[in-house]
C-alpha atoms as a PDB file:
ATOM      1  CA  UNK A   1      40.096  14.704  10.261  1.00  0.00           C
ATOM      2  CA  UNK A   2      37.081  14.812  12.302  1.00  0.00           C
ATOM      3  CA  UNK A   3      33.822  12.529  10.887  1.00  0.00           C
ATOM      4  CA  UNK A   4      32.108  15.359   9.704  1.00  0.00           C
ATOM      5  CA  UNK A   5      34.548  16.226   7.756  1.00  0.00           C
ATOM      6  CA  UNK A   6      35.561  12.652   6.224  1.00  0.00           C
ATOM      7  CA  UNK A   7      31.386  12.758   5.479  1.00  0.00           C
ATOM      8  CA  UNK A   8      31.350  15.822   3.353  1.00  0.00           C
ATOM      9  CA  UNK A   9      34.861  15.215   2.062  1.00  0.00           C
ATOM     10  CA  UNK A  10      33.332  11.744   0.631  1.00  0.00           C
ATOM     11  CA  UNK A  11      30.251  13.559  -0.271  1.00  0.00           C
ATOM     12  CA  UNK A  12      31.681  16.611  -2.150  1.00  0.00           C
ATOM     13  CA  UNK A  13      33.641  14.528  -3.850  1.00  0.00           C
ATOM     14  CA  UNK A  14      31.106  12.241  -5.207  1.00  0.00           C
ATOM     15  CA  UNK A  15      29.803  15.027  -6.548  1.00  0.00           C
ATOM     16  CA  UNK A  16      32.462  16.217  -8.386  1.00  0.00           C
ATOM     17  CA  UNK A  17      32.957  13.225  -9.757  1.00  0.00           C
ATOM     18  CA  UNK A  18      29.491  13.519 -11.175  1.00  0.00           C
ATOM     19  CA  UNK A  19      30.045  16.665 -12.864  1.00  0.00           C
ATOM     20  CA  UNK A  20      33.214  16.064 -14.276  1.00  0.00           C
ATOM     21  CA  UNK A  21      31.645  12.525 -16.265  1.00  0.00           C
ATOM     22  CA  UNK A  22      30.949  13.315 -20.064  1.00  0.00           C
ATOM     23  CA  UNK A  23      28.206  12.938 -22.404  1.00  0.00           C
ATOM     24  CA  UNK A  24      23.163   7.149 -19.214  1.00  0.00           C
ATOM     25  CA  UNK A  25      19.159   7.390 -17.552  1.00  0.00           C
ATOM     26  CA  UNK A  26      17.848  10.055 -14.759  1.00  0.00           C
ATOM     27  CA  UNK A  27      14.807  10.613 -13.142  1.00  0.00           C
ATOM     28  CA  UNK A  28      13.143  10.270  -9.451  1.00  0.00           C
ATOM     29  CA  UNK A  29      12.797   6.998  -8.121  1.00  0.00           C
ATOM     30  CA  UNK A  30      15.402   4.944  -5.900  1.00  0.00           C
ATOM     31  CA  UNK A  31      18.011   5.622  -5.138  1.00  0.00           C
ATOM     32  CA  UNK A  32      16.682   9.260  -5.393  1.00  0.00           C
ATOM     33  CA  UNK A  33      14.256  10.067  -2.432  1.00  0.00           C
ATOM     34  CA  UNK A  34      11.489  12.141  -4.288  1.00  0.00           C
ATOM     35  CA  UNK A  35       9.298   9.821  -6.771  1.00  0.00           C
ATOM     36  CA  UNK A  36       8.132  10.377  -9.874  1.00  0.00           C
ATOM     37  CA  UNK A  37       5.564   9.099 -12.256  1.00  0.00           C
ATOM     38  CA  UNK A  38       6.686   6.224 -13.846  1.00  0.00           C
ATOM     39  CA  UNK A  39       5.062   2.368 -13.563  1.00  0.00           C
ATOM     40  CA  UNK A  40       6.199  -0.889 -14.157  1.00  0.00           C
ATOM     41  CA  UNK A  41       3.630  -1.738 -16.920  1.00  0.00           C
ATOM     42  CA  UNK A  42       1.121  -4.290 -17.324  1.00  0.00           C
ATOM     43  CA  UNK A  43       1.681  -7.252 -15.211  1.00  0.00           C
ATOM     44  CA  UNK A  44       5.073  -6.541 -14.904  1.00  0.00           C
ATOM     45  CA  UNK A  45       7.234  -6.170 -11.322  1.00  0.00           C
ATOM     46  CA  UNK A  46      10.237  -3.212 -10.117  1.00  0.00           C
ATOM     47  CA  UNK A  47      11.423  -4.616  -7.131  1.00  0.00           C
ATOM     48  CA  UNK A  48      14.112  -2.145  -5.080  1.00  0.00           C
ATOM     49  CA  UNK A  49      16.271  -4.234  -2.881  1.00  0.00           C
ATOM     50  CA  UNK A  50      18.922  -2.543  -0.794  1.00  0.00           C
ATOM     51  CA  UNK A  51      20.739  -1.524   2.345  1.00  0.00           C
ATOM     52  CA  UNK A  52      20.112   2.515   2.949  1.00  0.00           C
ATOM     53  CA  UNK A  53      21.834   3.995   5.699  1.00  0.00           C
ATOM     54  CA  UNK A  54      21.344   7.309   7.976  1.00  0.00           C
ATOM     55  CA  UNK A  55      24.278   8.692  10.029  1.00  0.00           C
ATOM     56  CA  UNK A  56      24.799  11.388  12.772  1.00  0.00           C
ATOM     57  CA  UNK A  57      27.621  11.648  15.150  1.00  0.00           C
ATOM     58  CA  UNK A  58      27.701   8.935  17.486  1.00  0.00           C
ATOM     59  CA  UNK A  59      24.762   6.838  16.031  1.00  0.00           C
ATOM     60  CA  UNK A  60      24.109   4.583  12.607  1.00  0.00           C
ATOM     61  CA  UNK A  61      20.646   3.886  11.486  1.00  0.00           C
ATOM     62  CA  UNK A  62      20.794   1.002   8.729  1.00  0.00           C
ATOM     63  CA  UNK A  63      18.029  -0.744   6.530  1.00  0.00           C
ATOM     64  CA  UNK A  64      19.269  -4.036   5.763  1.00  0.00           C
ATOM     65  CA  UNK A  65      17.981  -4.710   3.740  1.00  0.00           C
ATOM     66  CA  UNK A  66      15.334  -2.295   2.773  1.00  0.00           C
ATOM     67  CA  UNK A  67      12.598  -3.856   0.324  1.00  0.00           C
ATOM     68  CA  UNK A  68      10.473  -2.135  -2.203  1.00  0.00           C
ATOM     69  CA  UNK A  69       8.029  -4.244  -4.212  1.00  0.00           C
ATOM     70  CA  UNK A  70       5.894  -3.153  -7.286  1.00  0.00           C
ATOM     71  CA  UNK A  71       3.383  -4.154  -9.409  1.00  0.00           C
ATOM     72  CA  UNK A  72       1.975  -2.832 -12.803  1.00  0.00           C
ATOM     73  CA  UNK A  73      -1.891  -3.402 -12.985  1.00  0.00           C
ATOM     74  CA  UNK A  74      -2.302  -1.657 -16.122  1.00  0.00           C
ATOM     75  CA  UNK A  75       0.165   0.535 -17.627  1.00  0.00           C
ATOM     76  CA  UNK A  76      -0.685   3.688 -15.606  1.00  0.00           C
ATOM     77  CA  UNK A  77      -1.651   1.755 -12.137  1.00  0.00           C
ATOM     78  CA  UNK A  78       0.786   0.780  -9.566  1.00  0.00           C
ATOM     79  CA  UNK A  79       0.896  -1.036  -6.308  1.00  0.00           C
ATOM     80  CA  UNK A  80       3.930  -0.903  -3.751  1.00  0.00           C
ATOM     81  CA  UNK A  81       4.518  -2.410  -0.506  1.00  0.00           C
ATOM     82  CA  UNK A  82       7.617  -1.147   1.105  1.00  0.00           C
ATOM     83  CA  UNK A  83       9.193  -2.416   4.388  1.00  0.00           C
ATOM     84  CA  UNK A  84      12.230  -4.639   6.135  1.00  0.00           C
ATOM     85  CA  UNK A  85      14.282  -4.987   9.001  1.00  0.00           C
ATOM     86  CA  UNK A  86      16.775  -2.190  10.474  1.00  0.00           C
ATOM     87  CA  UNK A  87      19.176  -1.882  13.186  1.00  0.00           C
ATOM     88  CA  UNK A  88      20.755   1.265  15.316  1.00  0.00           C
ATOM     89  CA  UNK A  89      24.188   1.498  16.473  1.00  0.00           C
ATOM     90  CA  UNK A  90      24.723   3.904  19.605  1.00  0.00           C
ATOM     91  CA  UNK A  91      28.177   4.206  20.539  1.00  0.00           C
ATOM     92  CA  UNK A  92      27.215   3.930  24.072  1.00  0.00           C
ATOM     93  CA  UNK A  93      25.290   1.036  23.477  1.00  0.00           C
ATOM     94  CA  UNK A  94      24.788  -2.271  21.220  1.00  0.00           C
ATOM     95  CA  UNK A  95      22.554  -3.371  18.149  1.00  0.00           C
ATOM     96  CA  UNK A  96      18.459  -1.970  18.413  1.00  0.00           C
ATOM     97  CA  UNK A  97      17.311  -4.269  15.661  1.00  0.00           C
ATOM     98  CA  UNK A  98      13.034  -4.379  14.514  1.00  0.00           C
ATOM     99  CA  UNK A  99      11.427  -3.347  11.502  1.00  0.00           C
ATOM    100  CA  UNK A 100      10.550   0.129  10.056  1.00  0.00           C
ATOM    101  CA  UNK A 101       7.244   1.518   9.232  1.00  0.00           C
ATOM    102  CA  UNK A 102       5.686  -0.189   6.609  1.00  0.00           C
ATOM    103  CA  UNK A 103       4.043   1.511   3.509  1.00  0.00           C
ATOM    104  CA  UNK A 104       1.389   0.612   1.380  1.00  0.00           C
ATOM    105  CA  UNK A 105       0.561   2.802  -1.730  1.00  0.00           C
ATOM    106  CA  UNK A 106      -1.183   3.238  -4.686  1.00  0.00           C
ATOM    107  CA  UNK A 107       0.082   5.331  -7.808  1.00  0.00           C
ATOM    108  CA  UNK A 108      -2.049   6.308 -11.077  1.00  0.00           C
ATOM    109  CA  UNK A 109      -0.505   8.260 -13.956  1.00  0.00           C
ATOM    110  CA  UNK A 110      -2.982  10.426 -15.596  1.00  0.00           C
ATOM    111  CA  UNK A 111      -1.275  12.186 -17.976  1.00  0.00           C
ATOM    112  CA  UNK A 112       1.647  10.758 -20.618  1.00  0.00           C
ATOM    113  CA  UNK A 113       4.159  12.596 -22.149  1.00  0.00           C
ATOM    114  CA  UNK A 114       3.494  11.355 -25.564  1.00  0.00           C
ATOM    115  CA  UNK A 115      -0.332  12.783 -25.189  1.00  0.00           C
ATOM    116  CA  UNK A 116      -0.009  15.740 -22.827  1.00  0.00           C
ATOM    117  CA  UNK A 117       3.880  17.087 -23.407  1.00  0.00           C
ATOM    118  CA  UNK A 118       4.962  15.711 -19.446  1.00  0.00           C
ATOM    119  CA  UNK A 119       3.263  12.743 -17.246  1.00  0.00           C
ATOM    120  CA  UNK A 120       1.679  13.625 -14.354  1.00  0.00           C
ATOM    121  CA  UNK A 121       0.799  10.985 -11.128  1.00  0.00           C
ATOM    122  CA  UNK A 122      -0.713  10.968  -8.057  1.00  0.00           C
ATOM    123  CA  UNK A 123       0.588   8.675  -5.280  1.00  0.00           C
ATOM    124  CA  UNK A 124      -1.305   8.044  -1.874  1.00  0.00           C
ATOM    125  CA  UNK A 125       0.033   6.437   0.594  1.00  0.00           C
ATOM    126  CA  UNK A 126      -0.287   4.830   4.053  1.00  0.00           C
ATOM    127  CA  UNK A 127       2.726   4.585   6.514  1.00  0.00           C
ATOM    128  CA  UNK A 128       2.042   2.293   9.391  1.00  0.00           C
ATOM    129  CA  UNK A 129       4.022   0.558  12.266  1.00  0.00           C
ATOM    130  CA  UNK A 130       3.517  -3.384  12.874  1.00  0.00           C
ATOM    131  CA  UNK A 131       4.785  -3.249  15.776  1.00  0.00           C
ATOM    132  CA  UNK A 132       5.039  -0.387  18.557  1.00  0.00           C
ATOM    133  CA  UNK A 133       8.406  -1.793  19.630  1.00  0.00           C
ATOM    134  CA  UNK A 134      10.037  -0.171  16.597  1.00  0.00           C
ATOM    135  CA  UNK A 135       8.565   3.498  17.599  1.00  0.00           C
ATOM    136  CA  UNK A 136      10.061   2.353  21.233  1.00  0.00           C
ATOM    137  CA  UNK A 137      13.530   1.298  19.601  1.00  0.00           C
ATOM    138  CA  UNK A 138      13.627   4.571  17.988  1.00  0.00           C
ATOM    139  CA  UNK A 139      13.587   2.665  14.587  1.00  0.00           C
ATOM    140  CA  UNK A 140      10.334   3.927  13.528  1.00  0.00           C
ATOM    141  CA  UNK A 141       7.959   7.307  13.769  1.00  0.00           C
ATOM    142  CA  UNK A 142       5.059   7.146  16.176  1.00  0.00           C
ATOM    143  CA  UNK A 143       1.670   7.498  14.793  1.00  0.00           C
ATOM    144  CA  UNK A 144       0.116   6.128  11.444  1.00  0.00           C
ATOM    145  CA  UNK A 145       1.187   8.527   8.590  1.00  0.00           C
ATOM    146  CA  UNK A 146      -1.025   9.742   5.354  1.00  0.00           C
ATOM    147  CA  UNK A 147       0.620  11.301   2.048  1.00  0.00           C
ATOM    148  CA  UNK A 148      -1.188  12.272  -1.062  1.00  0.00           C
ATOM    149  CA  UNK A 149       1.745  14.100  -3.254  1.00  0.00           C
ATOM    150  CA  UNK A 150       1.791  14.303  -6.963  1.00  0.00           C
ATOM    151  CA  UNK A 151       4.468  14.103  -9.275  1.00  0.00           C
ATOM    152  CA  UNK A 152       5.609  15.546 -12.692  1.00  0.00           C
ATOM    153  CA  UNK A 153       8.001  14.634 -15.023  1.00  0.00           C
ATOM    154  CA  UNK A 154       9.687  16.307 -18.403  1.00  0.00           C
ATOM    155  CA  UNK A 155      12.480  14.473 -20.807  1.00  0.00           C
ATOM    156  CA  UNK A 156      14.818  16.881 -22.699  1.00  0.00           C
ATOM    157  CA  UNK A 157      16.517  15.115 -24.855  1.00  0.00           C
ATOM    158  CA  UNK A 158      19.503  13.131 -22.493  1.00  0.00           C
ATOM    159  CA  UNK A 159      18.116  15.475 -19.661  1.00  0.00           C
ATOM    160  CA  UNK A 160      15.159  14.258 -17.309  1.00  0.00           C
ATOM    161  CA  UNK A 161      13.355  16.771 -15.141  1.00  0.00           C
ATOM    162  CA  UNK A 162      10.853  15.559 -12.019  1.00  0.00           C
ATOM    163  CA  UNK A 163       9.098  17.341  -9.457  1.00  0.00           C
ATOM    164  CA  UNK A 164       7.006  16.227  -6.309  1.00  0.00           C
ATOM    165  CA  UNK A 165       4.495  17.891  -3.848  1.00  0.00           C
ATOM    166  CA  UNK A 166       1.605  17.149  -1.651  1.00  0.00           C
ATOM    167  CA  UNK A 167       0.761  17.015   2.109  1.00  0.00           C
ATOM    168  CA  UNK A 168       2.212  14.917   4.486  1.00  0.00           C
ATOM    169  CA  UNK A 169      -0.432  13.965   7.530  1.00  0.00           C
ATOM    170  CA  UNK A 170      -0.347  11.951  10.800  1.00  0.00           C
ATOM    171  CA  UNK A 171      -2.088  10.774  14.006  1.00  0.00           C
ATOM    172  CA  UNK A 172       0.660  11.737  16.034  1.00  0.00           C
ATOM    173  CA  UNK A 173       2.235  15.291  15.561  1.00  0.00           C
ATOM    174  CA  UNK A 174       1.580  17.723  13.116  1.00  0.00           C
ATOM    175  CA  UNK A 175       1.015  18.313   9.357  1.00  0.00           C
ATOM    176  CA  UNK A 176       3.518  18.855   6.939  1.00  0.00           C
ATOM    177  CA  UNK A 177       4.400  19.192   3.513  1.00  0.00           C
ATOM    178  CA  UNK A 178       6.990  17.177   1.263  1.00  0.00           C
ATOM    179  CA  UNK A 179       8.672  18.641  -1.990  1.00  0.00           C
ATOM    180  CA  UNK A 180      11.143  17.390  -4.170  1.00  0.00           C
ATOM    181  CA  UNK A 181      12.852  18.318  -7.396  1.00  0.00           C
ATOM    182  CA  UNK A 182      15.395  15.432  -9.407  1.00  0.00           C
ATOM    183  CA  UNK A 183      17.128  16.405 -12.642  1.00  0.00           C
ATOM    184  CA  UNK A 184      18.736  13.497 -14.136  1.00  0.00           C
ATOM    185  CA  UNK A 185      20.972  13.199 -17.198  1.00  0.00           C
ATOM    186  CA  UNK A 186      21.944  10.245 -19.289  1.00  0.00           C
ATOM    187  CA  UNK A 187      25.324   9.988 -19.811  1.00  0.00           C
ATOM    188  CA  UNK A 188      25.034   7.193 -22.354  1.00  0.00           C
ATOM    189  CA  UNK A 189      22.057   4.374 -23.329  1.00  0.00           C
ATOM    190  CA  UNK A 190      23.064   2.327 -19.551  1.00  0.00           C
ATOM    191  CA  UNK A 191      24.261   4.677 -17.040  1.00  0.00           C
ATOM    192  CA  UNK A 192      22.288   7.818 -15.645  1.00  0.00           C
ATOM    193  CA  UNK A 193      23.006  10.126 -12.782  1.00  0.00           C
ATOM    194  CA  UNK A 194      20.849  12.453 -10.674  1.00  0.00           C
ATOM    195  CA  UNK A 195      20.960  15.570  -8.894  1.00  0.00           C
ATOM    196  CA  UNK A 196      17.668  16.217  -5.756  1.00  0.00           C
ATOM    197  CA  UNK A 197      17.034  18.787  -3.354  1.00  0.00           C
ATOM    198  CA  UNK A 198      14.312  17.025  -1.155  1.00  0.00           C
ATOM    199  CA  UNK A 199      12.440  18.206   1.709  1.00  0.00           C
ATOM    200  CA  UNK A 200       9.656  18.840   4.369  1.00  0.00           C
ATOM    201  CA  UNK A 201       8.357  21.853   6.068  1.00  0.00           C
ATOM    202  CA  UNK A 202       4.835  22.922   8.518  1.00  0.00           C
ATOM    203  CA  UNK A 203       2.250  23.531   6.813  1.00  0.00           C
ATOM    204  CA  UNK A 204       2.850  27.127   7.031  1.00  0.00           C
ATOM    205  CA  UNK A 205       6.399  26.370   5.424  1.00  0.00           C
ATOM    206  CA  UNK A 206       8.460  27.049   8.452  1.00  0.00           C
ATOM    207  CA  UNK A 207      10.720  24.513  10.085  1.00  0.00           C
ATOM    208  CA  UNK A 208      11.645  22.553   7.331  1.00  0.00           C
ATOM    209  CA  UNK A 209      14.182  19.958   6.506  1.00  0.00           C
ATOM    210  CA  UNK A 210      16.357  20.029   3.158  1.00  0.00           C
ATOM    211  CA  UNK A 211      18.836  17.501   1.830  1.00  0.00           C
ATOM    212  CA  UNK A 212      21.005  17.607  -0.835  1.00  0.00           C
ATOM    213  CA  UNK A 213      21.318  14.004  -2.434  1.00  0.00           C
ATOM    214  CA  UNK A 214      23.031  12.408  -6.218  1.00  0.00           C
ATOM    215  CA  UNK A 215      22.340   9.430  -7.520  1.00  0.00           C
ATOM    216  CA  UNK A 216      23.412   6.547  -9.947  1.00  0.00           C
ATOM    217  CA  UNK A 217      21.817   4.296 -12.069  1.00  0.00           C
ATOM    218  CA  UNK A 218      24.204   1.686 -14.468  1.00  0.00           C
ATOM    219  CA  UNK A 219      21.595  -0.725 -15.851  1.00  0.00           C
ATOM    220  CA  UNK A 220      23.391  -4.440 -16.142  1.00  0.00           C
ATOM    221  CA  UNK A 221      20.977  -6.697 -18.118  1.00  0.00           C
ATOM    222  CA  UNK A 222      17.187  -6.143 -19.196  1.00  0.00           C
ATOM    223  CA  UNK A 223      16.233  -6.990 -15.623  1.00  0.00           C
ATOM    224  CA  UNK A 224      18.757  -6.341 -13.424  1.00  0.00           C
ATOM    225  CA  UNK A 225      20.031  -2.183 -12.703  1.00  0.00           C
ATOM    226  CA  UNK A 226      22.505  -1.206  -9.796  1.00  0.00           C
ATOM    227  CA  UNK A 227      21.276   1.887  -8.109  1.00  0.00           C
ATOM    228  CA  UNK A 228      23.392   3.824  -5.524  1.00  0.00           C
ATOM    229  CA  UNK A 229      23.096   7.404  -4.213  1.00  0.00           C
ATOM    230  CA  UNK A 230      24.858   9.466  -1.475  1.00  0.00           C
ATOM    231  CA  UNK A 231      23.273  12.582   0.635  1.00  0.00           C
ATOM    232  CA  UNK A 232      23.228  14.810   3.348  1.00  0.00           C
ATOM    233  CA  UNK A 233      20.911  17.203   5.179  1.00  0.00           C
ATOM    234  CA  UNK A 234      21.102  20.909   4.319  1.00  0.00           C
ATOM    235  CA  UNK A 235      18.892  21.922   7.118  1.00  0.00           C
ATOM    236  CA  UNK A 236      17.250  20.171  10.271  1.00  0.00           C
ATOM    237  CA  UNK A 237      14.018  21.486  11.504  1.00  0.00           C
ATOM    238  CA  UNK A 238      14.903  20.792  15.257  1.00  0.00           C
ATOM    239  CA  UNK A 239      18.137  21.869  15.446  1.00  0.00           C
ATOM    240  CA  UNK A 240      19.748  18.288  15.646  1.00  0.00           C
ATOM    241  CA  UNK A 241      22.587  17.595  13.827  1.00  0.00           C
ATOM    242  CA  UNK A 242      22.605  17.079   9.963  1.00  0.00           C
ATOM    243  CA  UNK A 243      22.563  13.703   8.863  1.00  0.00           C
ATOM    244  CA  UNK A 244      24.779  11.795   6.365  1.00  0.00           C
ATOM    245  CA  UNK A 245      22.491   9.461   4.163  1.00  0.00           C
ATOM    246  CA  UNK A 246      23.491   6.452   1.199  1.00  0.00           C
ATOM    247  CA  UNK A 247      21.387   3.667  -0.362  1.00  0.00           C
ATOM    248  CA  UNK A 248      23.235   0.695  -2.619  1.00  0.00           C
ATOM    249  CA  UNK A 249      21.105  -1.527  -3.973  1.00  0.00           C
ATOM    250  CA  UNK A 250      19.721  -3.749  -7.278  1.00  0.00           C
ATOM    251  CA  UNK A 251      16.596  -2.742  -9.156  1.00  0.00           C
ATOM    252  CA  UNK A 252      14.947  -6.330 -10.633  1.00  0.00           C
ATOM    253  CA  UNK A 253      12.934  -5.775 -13.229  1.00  0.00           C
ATOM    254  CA  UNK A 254      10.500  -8.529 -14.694  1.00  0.00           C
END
């Protein structure tokens, strides 16, 4: 078996896994790539900590670990900081360890469900290297990055619906845009999966990248989830072969 086809072998079968689980807590969010509108609360902290991984034949790209800090000022107001170390694996060459871009962002929830029918957010961000040796190292994009996407979100019953869009700009390169669509479904009161298409595309919504990726949540304590999810790329805007993605990680909560 060649190692594309152990990847979607391992993939396909997560996924049938998921579908075969009976009537736990979906929505966007890690480990789910698209976002959606929900904040920590008042003074209170969702901290992501994990290892997320990116593989294409012959090379491993690993965040280890990958960190993901939050803060509730207010109940519709949050602060993140995301960063950490990484390292590449080439098979024809050692460990290319630095750190990956790091993001600072601000999200605001305007509209509640229990007041408008769905909540609604708005999440601007800044993407920025610390140091050009990553963008060098191949670990991180050139260029400082801006996004401004919104996000919407629906509960039906045990089923969770959330969408994101907006525009994705930077100093180096062109414009794009970045969509997303999760649907989530609790299989019982601590344990949720999740179900994204996620993607980016020009401006003119040509040369765009897809990926198919499902998710986990199984919540241990009050403060303490497990979040896992497994992916891979649909479509590659440059004609480079499709990636395999995963995240594992703990979602602290206090």
């Amino acid at each position: 078996m060649t190692s594309d086809q152990l990847r979607w072998t391992v993939f396909c079968a997560l996924v049938l896994c998921l579908i075969e689980l009976k009537p736990v807590l979906g929505q966007g969010g890690p480990p789910m790539i698209t976002d959606d509108p929900g904040t920590p609360g008042n003074g209170k902290w969702e901290n992501n900590i994990a290892i997320a991984f990116s593989h294409v034949p012959n090379e491993w790209s690993i965040d280890a670990p990958g960190i993901d800090l939050n803060y509730g000022l207010g109940d519709q107001i949050q602060l993140t900081l995301q960063g950490g170390p990484a390292v590449i694996k080439r098979s024809d060459h050692g460990l290319i360890g630095g750190l990956v871009g790091t993001e600072a962002a601000v999200k605001w929830r305007f509209l509640d469900e229990e007041k408008s029918g769905f909540d609604v957010s708005m999440f601007p961000r800044i993407i920025f290297n610390i140091t050009q040796s990553s963008v060098r190292r191949g670990l991180s994009e050139d260029g400082t990055r801006f996004q401004i996407p919104f996000q919407a979100a629906k509960t039906f019953g045990r089923w969770h619906l959330d969408g994101e869009f907006g525009p994705l700009t930077s100093t180096v390169g062109r414009s794009n845009w970045l969509y997303g669509i999760v649907t989530g479904f609790d299989l019982a009161k601590t344990t949720g999966i999740m179900a994204e298409l996620h993607g980016t595309s020009r401006t003119n919504f040509s040369r765009d990248v897809l990926v198919l990726n499902v998710g986990v949540r199984q919540i241990l304590t009050q403060h303490c989830v497990l979040i896992g999810s497994l992916g891979h790329e649909l479509r590659e805007a440059n004609n480079e072969p499709l990636a395999f993605i995963g995240y594992a990680g703990v979602q602290l909560l206090y």
